[in-house]
Protein backbone atom coordinates (compact mmCIF):
# COMPACT_ATOMS: atom_id res chain seq x y z
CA UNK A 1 -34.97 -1.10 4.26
CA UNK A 2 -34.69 -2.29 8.11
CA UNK A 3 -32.99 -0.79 11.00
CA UNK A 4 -32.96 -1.89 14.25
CA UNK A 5 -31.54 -2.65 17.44
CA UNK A 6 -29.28 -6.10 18.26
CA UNK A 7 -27.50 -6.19 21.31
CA UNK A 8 -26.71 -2.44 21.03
CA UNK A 9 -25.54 -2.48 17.89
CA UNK A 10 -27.77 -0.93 14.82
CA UNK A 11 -28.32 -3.87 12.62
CA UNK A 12 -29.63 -4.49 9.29
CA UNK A 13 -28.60 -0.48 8.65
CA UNK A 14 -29.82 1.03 5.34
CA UNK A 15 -27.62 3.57 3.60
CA UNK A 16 -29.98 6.68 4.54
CA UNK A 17 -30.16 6.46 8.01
CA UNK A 18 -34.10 6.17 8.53
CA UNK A 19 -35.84 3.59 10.20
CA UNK A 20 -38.35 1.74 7.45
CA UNK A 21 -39.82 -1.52 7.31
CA UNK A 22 -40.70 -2.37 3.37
CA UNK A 23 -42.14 -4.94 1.72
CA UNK A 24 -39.76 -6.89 -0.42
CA UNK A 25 -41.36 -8.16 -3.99
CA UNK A 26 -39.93 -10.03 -6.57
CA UNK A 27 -38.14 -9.43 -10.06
CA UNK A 28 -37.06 -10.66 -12.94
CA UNK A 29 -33.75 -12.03 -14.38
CA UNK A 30 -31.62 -15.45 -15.21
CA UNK A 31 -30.73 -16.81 -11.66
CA UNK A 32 -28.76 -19.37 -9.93
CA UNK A 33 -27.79 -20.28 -6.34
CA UNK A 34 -24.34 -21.92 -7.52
CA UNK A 35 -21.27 -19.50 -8.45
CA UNK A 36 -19.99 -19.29 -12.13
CA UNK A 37 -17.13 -19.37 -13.94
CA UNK A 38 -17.02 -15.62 -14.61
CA UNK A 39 -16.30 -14.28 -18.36
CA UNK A 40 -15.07 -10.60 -18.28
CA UNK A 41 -17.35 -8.05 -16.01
CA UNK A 42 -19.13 -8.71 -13.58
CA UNK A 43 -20.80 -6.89 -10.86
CA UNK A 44 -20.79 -7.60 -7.43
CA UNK A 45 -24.27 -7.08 -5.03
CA UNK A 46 -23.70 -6.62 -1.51
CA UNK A 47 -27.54 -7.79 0.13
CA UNK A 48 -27.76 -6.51 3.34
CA UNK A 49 -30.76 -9.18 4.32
CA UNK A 50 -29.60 -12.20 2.66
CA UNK A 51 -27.02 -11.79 3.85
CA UNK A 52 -24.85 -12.93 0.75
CA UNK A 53 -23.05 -11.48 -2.71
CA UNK A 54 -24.80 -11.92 -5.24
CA UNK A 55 -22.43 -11.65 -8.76
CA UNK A 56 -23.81 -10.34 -12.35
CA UNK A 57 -22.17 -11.53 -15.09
CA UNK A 58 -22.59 -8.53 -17.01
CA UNK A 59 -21.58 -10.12 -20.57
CA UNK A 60 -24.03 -13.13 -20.09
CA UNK A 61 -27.04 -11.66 -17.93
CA UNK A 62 -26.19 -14.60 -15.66
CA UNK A 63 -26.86 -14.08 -12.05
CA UNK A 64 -25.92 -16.33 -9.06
CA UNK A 65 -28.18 -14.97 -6.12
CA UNK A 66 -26.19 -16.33 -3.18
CA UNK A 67 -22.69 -16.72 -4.37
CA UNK A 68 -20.83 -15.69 -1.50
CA UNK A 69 -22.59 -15.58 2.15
CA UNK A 70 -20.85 -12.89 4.73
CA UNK A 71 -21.21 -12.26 8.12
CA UNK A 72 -24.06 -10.20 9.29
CA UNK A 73 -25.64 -7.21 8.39
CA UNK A 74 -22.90 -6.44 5.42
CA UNK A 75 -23.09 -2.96 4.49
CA UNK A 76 -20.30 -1.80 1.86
CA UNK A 77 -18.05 -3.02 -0.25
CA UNK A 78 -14.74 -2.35 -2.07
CA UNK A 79 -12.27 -4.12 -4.58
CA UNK A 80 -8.96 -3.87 -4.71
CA UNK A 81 -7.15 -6.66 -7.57
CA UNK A 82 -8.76 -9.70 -7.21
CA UNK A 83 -9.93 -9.35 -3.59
CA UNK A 84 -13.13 -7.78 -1.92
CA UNK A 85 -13.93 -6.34 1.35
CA UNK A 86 -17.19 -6.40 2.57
CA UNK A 87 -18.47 -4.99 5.83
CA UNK A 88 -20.12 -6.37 7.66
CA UNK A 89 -21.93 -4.10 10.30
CA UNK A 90 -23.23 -6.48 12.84
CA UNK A 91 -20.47 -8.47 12.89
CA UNK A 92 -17.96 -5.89 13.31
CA UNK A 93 -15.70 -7.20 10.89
CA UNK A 94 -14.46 -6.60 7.36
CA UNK A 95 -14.76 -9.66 5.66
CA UNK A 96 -12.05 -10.26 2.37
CA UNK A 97 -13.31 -12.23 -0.30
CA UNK A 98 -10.70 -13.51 -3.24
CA UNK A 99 -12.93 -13.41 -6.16
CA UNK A 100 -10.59 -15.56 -8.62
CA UNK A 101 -12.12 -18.59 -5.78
CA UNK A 102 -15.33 -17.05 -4.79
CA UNK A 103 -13.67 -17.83 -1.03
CA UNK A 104 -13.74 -15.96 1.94
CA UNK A 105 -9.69 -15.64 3.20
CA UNK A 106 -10.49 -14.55 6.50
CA UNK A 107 -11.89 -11.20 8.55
CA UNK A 108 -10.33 -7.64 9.98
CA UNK A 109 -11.60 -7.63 13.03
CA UNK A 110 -13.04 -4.38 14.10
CA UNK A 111 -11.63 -3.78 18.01
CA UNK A 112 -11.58 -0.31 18.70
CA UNK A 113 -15.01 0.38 16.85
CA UNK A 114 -18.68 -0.54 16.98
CA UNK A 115 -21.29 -0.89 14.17
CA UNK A 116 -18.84 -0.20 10.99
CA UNK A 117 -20.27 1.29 8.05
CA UNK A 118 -18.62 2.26 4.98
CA UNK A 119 -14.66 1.50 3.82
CA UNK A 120 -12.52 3.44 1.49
CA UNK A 121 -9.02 1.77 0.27
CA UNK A 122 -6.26 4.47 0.25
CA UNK A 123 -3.34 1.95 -1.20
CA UNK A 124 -2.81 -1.66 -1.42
CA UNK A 125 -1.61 -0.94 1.99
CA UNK A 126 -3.67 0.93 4.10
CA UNK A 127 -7.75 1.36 4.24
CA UNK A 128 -10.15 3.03 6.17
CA UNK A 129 -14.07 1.73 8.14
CA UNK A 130 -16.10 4.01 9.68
CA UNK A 131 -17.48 2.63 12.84
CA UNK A 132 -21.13 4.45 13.43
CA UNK A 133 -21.38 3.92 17.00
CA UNK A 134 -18.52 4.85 18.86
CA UNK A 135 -17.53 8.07 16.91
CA UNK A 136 -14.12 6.93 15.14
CA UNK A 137 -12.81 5.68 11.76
CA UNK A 138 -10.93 2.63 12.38
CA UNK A 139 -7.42 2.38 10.06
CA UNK A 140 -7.03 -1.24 8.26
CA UNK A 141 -3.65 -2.55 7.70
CA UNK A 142 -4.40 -4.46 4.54
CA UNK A 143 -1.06 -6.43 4.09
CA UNK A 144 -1.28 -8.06 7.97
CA UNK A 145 -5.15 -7.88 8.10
CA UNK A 146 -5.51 -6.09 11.39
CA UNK A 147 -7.10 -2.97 12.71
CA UNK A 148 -4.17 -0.82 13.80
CA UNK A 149 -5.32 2.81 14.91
CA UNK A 150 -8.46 5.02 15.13
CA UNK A 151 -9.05 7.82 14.55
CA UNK A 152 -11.31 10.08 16.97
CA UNK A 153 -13.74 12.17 15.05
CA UNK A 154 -17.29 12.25 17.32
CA UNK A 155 -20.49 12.03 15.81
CA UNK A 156 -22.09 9.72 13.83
CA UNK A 157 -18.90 9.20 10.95
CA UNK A 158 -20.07 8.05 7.46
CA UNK A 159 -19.17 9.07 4.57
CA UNK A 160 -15.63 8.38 3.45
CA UNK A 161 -12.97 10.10 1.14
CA UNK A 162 -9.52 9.83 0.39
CA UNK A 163 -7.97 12.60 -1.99
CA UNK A 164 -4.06 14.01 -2.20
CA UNK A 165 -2.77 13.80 1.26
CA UNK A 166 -5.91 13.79 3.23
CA UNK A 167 -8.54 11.59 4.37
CA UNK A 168 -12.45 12.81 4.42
CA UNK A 169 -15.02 11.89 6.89
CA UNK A 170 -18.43 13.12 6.75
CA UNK A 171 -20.34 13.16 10.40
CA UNK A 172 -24.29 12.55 9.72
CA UNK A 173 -24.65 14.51 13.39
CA UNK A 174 -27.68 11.60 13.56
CA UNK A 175 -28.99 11.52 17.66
CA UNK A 176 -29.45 7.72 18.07
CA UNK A 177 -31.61 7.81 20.88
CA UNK A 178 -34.84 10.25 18.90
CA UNK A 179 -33.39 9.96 15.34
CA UNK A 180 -32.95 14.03 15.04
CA UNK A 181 -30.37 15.45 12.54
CA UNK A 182 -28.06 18.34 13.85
CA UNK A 183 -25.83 20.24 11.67
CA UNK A 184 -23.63 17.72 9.59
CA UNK A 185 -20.20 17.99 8.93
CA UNK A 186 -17.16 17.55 6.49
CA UNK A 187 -13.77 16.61 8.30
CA UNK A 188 -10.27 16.12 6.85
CA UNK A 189 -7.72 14.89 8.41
CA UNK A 190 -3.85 14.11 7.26
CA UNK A 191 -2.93 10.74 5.84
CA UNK A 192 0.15 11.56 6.77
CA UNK A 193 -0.07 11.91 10.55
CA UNK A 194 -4.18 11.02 11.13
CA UNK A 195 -4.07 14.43 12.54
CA UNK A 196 -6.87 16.33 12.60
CA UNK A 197 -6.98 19.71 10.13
CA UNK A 198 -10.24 21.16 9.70
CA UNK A 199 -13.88 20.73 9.44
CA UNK A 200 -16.83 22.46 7.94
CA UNK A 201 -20.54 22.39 8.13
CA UNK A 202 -22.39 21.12 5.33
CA UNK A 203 -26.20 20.24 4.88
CA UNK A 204 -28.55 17.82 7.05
CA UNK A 205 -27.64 14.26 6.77
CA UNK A 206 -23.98 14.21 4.83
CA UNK A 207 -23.99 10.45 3.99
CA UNK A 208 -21.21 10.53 0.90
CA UNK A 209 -18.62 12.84 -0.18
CA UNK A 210 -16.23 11.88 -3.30
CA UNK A 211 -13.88 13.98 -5.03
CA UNK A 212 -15.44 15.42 -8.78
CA UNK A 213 -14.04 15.65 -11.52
CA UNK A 214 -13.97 19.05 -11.15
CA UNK A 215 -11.63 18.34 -8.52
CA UNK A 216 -13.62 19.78 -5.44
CA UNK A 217 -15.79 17.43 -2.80
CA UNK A 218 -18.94 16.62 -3.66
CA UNK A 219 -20.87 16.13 -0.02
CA UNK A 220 -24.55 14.51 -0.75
CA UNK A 221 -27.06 15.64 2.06
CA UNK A 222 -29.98 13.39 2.04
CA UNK A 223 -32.01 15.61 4.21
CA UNK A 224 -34.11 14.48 7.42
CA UNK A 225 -36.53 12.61 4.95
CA UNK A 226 -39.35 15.02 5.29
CA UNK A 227 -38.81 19.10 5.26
CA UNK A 228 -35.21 19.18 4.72
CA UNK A 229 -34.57 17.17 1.11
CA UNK A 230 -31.43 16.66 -0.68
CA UNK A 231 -28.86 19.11 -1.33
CA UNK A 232 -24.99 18.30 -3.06
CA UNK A 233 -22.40 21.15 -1.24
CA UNK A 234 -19.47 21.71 -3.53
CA UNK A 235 -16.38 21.98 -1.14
CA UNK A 236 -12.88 22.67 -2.37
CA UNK A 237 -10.66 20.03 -0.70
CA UNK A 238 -7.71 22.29 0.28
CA UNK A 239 -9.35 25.26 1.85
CA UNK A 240 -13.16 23.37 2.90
CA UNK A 241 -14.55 26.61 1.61
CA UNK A 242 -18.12 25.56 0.33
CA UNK A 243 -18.18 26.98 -3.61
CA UNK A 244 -22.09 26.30 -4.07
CA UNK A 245 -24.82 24.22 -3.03
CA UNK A 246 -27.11 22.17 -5.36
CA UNK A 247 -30.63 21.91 -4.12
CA UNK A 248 -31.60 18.67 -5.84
CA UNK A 249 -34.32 17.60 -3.78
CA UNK A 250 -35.56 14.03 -2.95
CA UNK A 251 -33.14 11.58 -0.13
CA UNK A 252 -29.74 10.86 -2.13
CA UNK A 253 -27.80 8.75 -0.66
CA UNK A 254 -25.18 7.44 -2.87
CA UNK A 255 -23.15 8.98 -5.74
CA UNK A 256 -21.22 7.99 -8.90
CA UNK A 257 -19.57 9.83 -12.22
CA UNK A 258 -19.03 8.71 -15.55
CA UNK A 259 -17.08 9.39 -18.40
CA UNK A 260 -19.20 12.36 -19.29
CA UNK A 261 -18.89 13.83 -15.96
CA UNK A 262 -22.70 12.75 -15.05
CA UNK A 263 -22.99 12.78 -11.64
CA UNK A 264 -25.92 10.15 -11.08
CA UNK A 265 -27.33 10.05 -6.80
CA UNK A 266 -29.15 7.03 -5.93
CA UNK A 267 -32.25 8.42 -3.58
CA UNK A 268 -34.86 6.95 -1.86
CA UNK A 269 -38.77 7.65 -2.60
CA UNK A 270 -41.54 6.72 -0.71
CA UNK A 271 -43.95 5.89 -3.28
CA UNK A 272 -42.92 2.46 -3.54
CA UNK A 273 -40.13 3.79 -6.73
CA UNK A 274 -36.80 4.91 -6.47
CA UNK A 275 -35.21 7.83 -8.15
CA UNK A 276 -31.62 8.71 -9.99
CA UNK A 277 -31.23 12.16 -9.54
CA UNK A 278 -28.63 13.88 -11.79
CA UNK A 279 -26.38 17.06 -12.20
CA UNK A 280 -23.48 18.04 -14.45
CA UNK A 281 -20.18 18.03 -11.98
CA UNK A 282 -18.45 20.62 -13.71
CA UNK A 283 -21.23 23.27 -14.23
CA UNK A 284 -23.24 22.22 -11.66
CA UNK A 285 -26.42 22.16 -13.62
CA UNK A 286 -28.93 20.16 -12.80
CA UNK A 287 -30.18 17.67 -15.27
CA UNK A 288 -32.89 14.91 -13.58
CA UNK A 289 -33.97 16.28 -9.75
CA UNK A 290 -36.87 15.62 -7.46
CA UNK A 291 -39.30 17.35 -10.03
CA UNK A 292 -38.57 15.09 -13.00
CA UNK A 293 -36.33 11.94 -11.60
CA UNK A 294 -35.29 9.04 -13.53
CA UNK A 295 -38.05 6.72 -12.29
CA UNK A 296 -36.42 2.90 -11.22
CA UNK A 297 -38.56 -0.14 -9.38
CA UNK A 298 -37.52 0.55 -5.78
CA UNK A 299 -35.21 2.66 -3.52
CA UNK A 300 -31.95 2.78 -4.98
CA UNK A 301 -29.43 2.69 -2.17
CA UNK A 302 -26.20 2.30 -4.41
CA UNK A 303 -25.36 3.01 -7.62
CA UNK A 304 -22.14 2.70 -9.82
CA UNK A 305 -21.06 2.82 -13.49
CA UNK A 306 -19.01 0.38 -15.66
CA UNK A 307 -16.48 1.81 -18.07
CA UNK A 308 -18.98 1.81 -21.13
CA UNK A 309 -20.81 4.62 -18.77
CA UNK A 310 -23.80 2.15 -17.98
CA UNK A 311 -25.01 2.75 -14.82
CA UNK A 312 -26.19 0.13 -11.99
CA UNK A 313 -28.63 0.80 -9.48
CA UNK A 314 -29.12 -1.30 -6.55
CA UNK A 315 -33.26 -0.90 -5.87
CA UNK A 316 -33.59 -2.84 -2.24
CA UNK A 317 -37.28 -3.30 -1.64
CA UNK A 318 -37.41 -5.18 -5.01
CA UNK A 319 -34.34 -7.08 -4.66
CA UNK A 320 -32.68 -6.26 -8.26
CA UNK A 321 -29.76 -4.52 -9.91
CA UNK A 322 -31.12 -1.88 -12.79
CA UNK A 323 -28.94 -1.18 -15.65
CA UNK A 324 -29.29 2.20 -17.53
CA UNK A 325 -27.69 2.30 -20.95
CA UNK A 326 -27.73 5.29 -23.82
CA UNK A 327 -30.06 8.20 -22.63
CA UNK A 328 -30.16 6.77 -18.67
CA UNK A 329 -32.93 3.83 -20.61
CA UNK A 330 -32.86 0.72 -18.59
CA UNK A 331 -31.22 -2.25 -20.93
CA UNK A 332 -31.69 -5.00 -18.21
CA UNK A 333 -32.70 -5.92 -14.76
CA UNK A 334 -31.24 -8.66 -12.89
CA UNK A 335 -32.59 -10.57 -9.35
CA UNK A 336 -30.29 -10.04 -6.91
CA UNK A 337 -30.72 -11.30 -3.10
CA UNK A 338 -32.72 -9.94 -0.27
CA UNK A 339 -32.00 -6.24 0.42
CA UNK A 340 -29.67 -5.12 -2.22
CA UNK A 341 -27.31 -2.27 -0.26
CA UNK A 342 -24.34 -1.95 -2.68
CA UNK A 343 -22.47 -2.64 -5.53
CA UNK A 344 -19.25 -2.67 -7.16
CA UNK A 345 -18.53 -3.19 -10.52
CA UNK A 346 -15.18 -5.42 -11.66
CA UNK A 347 -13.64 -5.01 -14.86
């Protein structure tokens, strides 16, 4: 997990905001550098130093490390059909991948923004990129592939949510020049209009927010990585009145449901392991947290879940994709590429 500074821009950035440099060790799995002919799912690795996708063929176990290369610095992904968009931080681009080809149809250039971070797709029209250094959310016109508004929200803008008519930007309050949290927020503005409509404090750090199933916003604070650890604010999406606060403990930085209603957090740990940290997101109760964590090789800076409810971890300093079956067990680890960041499951 790298960050640092490239011609103003904050490259190789790492999902919890925290400047580390880690050693990267090897795993274990059935690897290739050519792409595959892929047979049902597969997921798809976003590896932030490599610089590449790596895709899983889930069925087989077959891995190809370096199928697709991006631009640099990629940071999220998201699939819509058969295409992808990556983003690619350092590049200042979104990058759109048709996965039927394994081919790279061309980039949204990122104009009005610097350094974007996360995307969210609202329609098979419209999509969203938060842009870290300049304060704003740019607005993706996915049908003419072009940036074509932003929207003004200060701060450091991360996290991103799109739910009923509004849009949901979480602002980590980060100061980039001594790395200080302030107090972070939760913003929502219209989809409508792009208007602005409220905001509310949350919790140090507020790197994701997605919508439960117990239909209110569930905003993970990773904490400042030292006194301040991870907390999960409950926030009803209409009103933005915070219902409760979960005090899971350890640096979360990444969230995902299944079936069950399981909310798993991918968090970092400094021991060399990462942690899943888990809660029930309907009752609220807490099921793994800082004090007994589901153990994994490395820092897990993504996670996501198939429709079987098997879970995925991305664990970066060991380059490899986890898979938890029944009982959160791990049924399989694949070798991914260098710096694992994210991943998205197709199906």
């Amino acid at each position: 997990m790298r960050t640092w500074i490239v011609n103003g821009l904050v490259a190789r950035p790492f999902r919890v905001g925290f400047i580390l440099l880690a050693l990267l060790i090897s795993g274990c799995s059935s690897t290739t550098d050519s792409p595959f002919v892929p047979s049902g799912r597969t997921a798809w690795v976003v590896n932030s130093l490599g610089e590449s996708l790596s895709k899983v063929n889930l069925d087989s176990g077959e891995v190809a490390v370096n199928a697709v290369p991006t631009d640099a610095a990629p940071n999220d992904i998201a699939i819509l059909g058969n295409r992808a968009y990556v983003v690619n931080s350092t590049s200042n681009n979104v990058q759109i991948l048709d996965l039927s080809t394994e081919q790279t149809l061309g980039t949204i250039e990122i104009l009005k923004g610097m350094n974007p971070y996360y995307i969210v797709i609202e329609n098979a029209q419209r999509a969203f990129v938060s842009n870290w250094l300049t304060g704003n959310v740019s607005v993706l016109d996915l049908e003419s592939e072009a940036e074509t508004d932003t929207i003004m929200t200060g701060g450091v803008p991360q996290g991103l949510c799109v739910s009923s008519d509004r849009l949901f930007v979480t602002d980590i309050n980060l100061d980039l020049q001594n790395f200080t949290y302030g107090p972070g927020r939760l913003l929502a503005y219209s989809l409508a209009t792009l208007d602005f409509v409220d905001e509310v404090e949350v919790g140090t750090n507020p790197q994701i927010v997605e919508l439960g199933p117990d239909g209110n916003l569930h905003v993970v604070c990773t904490g400042d990585f030292g006194a301040v650890t991870g907390q999960v604010y409950i926030v009803d999406p209409q009103t933005l009145t915070i219902e409760l606060t979960i005090n899971i403990g350890g640096s979360p930085g990444s969230l995902v449901f299944n079936s069950l209603h399981v909310a798993y957090l991918g968090s970092v740990a400094w021991a060399g392991e990462g942690w899943l940290l888990t809660y029930d997101s309907i009752t609220h109760q807490i099921i793994h947290d800082a004090a007994n964590p589901i153990v994994l090789p490395s820092s897990a800076m993504d996670v996501a879940c198939s429709q079987d409810d098997h879970i995925f971890a991305a664990c970066f300093n060991t380059d490899q994709l986890i898979e938890l079956g029944e009982n959160d067990g791990i049924v399989q680890t694949y070798t991914v590429g260098d710096g694992p960041i994210a991943v998205a499951i197709d199906e």
